[in-house]
C-alpha atoms as a PDB file:
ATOM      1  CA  UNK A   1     -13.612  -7.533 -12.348  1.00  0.00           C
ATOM      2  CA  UNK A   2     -13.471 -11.128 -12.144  1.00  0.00           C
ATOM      3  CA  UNK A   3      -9.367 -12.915 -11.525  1.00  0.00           C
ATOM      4  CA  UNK A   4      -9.788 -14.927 -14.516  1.00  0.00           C
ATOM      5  CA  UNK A   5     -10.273 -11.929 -16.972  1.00  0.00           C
ATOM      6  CA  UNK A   6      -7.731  -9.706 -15.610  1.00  0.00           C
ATOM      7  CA  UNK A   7      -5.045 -12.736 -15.932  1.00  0.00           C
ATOM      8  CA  UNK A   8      -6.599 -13.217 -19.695  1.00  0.00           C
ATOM      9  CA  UNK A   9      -5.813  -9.559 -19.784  1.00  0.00           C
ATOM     10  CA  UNK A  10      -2.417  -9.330 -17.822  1.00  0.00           C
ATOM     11  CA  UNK A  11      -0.997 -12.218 -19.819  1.00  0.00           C
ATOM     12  CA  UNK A  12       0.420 -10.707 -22.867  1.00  0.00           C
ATOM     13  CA  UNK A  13       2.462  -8.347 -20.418  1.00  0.00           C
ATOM     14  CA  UNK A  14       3.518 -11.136 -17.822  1.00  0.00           C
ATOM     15  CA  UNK A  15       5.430 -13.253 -20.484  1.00  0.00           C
ATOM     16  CA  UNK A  16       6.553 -16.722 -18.530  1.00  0.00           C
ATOM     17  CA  UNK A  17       5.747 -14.832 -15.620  1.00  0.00           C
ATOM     18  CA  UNK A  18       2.479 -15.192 -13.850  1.00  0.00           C
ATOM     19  CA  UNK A  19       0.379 -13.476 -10.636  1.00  0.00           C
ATOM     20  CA  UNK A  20      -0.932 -15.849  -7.747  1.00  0.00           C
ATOM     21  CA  UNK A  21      -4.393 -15.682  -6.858  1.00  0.00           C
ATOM     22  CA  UNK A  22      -3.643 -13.529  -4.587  1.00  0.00           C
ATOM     23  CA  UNK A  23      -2.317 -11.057  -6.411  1.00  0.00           C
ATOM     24  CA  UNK A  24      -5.148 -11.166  -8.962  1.00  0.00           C
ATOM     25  CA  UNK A  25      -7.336 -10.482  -5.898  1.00  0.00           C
ATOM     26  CA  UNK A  26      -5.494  -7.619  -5.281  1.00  0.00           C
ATOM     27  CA  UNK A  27      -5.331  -6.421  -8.710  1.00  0.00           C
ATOM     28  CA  UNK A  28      -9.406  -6.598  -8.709  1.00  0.00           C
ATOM     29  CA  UNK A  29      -9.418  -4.646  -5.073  1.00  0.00           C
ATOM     30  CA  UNK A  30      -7.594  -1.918  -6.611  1.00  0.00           C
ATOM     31  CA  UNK A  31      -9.474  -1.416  -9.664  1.00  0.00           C
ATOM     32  CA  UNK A  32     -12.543  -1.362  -7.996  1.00  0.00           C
ATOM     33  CA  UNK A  33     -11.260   0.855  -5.707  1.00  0.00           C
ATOM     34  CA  UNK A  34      -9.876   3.322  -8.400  1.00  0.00           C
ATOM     35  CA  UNK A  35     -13.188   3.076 -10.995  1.00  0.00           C
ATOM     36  CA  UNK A  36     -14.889   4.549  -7.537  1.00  0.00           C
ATOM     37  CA  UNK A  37     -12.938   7.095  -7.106  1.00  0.00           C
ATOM     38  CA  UNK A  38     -12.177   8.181 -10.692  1.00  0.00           C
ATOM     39  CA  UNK A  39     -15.767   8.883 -10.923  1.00  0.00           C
ATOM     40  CA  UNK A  40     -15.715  11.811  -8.468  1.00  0.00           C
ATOM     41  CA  UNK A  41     -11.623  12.914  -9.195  1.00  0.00           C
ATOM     42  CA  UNK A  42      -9.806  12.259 -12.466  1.00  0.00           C
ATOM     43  CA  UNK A  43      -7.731   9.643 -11.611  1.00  0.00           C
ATOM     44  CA  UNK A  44      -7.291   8.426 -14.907  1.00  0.00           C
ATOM     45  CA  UNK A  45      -8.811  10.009 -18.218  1.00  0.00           C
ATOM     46  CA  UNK A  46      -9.620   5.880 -19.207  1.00  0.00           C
ATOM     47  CA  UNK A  47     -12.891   5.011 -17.818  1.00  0.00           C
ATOM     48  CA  UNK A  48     -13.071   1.644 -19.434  1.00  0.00           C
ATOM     49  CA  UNK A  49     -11.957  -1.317 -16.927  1.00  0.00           C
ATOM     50  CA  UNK A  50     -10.166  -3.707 -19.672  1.00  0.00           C
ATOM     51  CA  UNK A  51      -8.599  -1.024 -20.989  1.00  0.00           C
ATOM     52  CA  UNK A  52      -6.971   0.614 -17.153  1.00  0.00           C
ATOM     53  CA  UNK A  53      -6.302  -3.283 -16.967  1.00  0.00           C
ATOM     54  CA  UNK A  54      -4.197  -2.848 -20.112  1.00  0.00           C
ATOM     55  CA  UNK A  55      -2.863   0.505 -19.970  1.00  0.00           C
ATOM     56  CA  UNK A  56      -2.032   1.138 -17.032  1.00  0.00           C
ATOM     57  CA  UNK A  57      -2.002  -2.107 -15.332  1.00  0.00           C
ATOM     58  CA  UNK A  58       0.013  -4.172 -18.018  1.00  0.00           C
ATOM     59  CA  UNK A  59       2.394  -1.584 -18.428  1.00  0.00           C
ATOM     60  CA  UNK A  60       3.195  -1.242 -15.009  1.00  0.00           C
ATOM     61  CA  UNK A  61       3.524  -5.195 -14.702  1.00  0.00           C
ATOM     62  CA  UNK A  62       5.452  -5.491 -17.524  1.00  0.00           C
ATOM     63  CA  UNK A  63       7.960  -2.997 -16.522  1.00  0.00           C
ATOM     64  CA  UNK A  64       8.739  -4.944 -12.887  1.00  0.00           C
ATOM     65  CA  UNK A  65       8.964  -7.746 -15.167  1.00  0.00           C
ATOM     66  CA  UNK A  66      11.876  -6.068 -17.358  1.00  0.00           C
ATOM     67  CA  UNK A  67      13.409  -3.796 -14.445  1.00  0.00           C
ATOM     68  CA  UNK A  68      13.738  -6.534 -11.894  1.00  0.00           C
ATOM     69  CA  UNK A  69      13.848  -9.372 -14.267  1.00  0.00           C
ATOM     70  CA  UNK A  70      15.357 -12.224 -11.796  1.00  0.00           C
ATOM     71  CA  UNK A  71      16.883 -10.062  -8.959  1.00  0.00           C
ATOM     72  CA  UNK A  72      15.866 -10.710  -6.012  1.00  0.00           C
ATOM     73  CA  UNK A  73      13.719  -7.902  -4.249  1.00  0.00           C
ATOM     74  CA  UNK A  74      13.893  -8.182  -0.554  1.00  0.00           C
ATOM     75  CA  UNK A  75      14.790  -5.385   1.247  1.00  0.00           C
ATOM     76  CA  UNK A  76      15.424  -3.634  -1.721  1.00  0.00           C
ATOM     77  CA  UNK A  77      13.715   0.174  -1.719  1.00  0.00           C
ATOM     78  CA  UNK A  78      11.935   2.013  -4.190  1.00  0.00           C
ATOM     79  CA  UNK A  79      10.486   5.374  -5.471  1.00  0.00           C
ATOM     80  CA  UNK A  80       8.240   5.961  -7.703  1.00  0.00           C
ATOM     81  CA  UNK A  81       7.706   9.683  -8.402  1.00  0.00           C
ATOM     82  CA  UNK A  82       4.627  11.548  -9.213  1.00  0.00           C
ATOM     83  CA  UNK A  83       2.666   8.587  -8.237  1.00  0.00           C
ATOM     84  CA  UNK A  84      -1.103   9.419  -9.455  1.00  0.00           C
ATOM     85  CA  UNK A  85      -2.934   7.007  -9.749  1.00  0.00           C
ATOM     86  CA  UNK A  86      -0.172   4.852  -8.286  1.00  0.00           C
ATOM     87  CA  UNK A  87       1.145   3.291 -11.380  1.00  0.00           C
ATOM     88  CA  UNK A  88       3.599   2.173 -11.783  1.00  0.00           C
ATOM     89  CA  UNK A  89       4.332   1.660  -8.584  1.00  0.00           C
ATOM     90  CA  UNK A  90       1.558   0.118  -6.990  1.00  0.00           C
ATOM     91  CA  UNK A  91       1.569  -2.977  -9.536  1.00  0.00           C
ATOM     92  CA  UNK A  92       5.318  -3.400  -8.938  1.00  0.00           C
ATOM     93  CA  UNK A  93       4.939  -3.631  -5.289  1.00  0.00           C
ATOM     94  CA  UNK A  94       1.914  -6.037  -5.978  1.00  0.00           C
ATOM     95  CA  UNK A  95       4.428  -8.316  -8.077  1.00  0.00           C
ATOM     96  CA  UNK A  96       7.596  -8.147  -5.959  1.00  0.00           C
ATOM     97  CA  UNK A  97       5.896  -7.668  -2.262  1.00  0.00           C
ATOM     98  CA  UNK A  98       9.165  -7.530   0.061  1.00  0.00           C
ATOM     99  CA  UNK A  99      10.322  -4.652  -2.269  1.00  0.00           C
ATOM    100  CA  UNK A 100      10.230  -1.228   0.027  1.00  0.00           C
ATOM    101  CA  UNK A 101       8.105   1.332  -2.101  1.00  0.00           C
ATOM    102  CA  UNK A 102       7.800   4.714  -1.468  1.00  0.00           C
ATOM    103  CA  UNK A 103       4.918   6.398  -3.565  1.00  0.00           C
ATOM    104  CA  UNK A 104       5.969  10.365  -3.737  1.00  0.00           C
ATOM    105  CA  UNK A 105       2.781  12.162  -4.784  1.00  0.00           C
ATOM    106  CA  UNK A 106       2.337  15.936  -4.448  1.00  0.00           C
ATOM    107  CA  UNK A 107      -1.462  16.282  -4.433  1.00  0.00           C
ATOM    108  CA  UNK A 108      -2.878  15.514  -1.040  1.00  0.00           C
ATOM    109  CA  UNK A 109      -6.104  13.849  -2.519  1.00  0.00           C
ATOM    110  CA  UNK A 110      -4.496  11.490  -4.434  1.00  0.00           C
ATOM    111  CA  UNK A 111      -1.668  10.433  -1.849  1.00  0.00           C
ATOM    112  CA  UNK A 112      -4.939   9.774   0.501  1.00  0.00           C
ATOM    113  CA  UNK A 113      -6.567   7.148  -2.298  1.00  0.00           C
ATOM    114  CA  UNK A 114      -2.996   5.739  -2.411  1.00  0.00           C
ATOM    115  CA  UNK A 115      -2.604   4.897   1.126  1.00  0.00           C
ATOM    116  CA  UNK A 116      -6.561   3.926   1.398  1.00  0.00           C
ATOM    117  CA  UNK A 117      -5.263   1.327  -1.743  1.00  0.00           C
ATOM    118  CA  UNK A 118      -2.287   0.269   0.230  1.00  0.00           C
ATOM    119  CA  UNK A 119      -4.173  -0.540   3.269  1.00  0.00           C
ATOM    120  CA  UNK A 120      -7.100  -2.038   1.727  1.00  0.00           C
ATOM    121  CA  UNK A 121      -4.409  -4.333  -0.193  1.00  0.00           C
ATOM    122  CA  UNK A 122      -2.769  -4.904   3.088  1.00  0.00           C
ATOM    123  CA  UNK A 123       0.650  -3.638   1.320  1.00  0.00           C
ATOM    124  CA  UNK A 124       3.336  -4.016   3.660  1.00  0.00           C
ATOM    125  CA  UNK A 125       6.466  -1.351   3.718  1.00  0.00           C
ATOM    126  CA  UNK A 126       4.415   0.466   1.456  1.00  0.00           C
ATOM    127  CA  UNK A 127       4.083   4.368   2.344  1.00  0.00           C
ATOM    128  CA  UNK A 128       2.193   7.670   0.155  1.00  0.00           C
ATOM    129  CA  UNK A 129       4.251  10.705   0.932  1.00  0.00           C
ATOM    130  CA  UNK A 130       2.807  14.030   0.063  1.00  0.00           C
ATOM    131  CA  UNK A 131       6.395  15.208  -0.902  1.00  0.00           C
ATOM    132  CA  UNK A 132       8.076  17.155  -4.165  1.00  0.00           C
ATOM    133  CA  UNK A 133      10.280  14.826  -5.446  1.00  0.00           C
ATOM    134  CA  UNK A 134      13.108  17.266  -5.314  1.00  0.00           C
ATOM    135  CA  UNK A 135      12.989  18.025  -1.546  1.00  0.00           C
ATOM    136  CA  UNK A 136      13.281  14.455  -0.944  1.00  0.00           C
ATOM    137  CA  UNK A 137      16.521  14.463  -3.050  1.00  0.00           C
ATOM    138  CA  UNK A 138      17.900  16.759  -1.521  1.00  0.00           C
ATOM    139  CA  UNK A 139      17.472  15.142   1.612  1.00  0.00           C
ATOM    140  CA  UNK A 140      18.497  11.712   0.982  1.00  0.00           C
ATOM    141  CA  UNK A 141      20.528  11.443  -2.110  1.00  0.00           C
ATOM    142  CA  UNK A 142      20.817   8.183  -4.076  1.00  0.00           C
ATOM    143  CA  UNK A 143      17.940   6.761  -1.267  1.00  0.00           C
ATOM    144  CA  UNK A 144      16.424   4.313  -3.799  1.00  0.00           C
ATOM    145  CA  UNK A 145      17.729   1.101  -5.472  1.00  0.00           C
ATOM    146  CA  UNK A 146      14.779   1.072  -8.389  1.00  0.00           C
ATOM    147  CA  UNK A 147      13.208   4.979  -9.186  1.00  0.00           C
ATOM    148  CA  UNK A 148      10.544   5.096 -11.395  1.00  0.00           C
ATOM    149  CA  UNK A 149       9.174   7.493 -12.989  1.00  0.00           C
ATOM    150  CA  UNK A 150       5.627   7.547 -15.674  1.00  0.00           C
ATOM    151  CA  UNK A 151       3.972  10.103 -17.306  1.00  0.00           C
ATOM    152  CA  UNK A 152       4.653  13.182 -15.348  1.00  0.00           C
ATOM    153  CA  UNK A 153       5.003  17.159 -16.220  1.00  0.00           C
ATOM    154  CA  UNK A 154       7.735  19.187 -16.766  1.00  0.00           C
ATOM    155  CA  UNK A 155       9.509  15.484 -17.967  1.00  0.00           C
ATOM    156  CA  UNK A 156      12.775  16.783 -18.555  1.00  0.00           C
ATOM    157  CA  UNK A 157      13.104  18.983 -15.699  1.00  0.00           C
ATOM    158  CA  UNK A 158      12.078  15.747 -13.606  1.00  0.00           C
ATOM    159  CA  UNK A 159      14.834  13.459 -14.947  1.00  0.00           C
ATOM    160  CA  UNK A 160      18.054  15.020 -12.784  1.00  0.00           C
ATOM    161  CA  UNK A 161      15.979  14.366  -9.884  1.00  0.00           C
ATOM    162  CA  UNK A 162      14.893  10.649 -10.544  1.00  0.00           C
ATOM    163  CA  UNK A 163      18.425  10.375 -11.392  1.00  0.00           C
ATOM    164  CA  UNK A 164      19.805  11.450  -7.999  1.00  0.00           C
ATOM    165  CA  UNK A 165      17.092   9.904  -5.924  1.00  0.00           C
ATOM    166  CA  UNK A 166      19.220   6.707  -7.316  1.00  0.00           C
ATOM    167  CA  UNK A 167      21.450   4.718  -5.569  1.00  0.00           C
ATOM    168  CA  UNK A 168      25.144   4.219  -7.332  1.00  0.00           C
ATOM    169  CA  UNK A 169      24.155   0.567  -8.159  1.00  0.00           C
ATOM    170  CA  UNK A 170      20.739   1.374  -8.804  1.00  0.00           C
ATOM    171  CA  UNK A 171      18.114   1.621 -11.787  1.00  0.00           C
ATOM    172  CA  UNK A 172      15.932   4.328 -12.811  1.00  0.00           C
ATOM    173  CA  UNK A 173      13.141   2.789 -14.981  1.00  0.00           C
ATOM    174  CA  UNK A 174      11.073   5.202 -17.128  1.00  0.00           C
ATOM    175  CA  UNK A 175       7.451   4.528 -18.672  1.00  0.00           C
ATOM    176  CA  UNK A 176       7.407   6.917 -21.351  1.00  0.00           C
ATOM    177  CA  UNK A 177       6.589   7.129 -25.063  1.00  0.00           C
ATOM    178  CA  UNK A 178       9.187   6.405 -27.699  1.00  0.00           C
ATOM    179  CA  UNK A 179       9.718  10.308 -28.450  1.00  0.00           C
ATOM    180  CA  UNK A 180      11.262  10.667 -24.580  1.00  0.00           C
ATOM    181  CA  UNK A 181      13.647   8.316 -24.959  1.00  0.00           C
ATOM    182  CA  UNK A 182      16.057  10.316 -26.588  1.00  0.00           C
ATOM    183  CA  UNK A 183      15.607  13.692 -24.176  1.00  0.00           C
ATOM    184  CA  UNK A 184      16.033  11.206 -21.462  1.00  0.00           C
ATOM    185  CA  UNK A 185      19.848  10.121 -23.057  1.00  0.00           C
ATOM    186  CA  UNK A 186      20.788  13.825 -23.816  1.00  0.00           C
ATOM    187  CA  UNK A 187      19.619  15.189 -20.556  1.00  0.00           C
ATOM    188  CA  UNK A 188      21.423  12.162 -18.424  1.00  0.00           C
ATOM    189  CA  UNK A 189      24.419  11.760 -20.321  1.00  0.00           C
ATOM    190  CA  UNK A 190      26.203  10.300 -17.062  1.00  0.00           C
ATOM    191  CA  UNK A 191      23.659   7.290 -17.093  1.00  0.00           C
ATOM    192  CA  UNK A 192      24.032   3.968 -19.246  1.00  0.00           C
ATOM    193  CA  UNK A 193      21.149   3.231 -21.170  1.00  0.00           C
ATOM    194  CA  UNK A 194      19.975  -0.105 -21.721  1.00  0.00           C
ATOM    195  CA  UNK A 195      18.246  -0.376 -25.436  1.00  0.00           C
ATOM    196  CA  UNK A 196      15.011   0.613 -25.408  1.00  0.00           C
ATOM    197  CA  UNK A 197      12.220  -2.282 -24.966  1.00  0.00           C
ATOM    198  CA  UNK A 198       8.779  -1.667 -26.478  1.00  0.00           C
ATOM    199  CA  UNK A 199       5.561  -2.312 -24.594  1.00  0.00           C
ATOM    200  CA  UNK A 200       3.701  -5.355 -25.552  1.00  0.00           C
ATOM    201  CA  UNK A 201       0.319  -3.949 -27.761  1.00  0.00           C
ATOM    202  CA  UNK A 202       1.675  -0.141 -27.888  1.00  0.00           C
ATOM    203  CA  UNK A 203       3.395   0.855 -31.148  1.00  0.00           C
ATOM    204  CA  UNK A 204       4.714   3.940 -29.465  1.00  0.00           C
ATOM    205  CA  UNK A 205       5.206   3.221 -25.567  1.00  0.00           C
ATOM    206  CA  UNK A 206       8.716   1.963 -24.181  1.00  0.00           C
ATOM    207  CA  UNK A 207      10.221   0.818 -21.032  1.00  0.00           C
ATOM    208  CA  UNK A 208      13.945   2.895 -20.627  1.00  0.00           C
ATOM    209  CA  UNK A 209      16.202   1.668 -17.928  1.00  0.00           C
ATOM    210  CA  UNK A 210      19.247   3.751 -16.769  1.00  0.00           C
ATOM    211  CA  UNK A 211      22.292   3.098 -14.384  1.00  0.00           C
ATOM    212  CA  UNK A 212      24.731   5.298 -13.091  1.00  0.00           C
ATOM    213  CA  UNK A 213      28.032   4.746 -15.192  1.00  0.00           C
ATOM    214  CA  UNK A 214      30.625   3.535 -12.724  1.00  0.00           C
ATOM    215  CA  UNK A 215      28.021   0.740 -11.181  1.00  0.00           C
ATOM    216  CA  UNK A 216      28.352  -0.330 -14.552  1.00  0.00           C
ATOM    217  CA  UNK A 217      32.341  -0.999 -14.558  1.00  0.00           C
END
């Protein structure tokens, strides 16, 4: 897809916030990249290429926008569990590139398209682990200083494990629909919720960000 129409597309997402031609390059790579594979491996049930730009693209954006706002990522780390079709982490580590992401995806197939996206974008400190999410908790507790988390099974049974994958001062950012926003409150009690903020041209999809209480104080 031509840079021009996925910035035309990106823009009501981006707010005063914009991507360098580079990064619309990028954006293009990857969705050519992902309409090839998606034909042979469901990806992604959309098919249309404005609409993954819009879905699943301008979501993604627009949560880095909202989660990082004007912190500054370097050498910051991320997770973003259950990664898929790598959204949203991919986009965020397109719009803040000295953020660390690590892209925790349980299928092998998919992890393998992620790294083959992460390469092809040249992606640096960018790494697909073929991981559960809760091993990797249980290994290295509050690891991450951003954990995100979109559109995954088993939701609530996820959310303790998001939660402890993140760092005392850290955020957990969740992509979910309106309805999850209130199973995410009562089944992290300990976290402080920032008001919900609704996706730009979704009635029902919000961005929910979290922080542990006392890196709140």
């Amino acid at each position: 897809m031509d840079p021009v129409r996925i910035a035309e597309l990106l823009a009501p997402f981006l707010g005063e916030k914009s991507l360098s031609a580079h990064q619309l390059d990028q954006v293009s790579a990857y969705l050519d990249r992902l309409l090839r594979w998606n034909a042979r491996m469901n990806l992604t049930s959309v098919r249309n290429a404005d609409q993954i730009i819009t879905r699943h693209f301008g979501e993604s954006f627009f949560a880095a926008t909202q989660i990082l706002r004007s912190e500054d990522p370097a050498g910051k780390s991320a997770i973003d569990i259950g990664s898929g079709a790598g959204f949203p982490g991919l986009p965020i580590k397109i719009f803040a590139p000295s953020l660390r992401m690590r892209l925790i995806e349980s299928q092998h197939r998919k992890a393998i398209f992620l790294r083959e996206v992460a390469r092809d974008l040249k992606l640096l400190d960018c790494e697909a682990v073929v991981q559960r999410a809760e091993v990797l908790a249980q290994a290295e507790p509050g690891y991450a200083d951003l954990v995100t988390l979109r559109a995954v099974e088993h939701f609530s049974d996820v959310l303790p494990t998001a939660a402890q994958l993140t760092s005392n001062k850290g955020k957990l950012g969740l992509l979910i629909g309106r309805e999850q926003a209130h199973t995410a409150a009562t089944t992290l009690p300990n976290l402080e919720w920032q008001p919900e903020i609704q996706v730009p041209l979704s009635v029902s999809r919000v961005i929910l960000i979290g922080r542990h209480r006392e890196s709140t104080q």
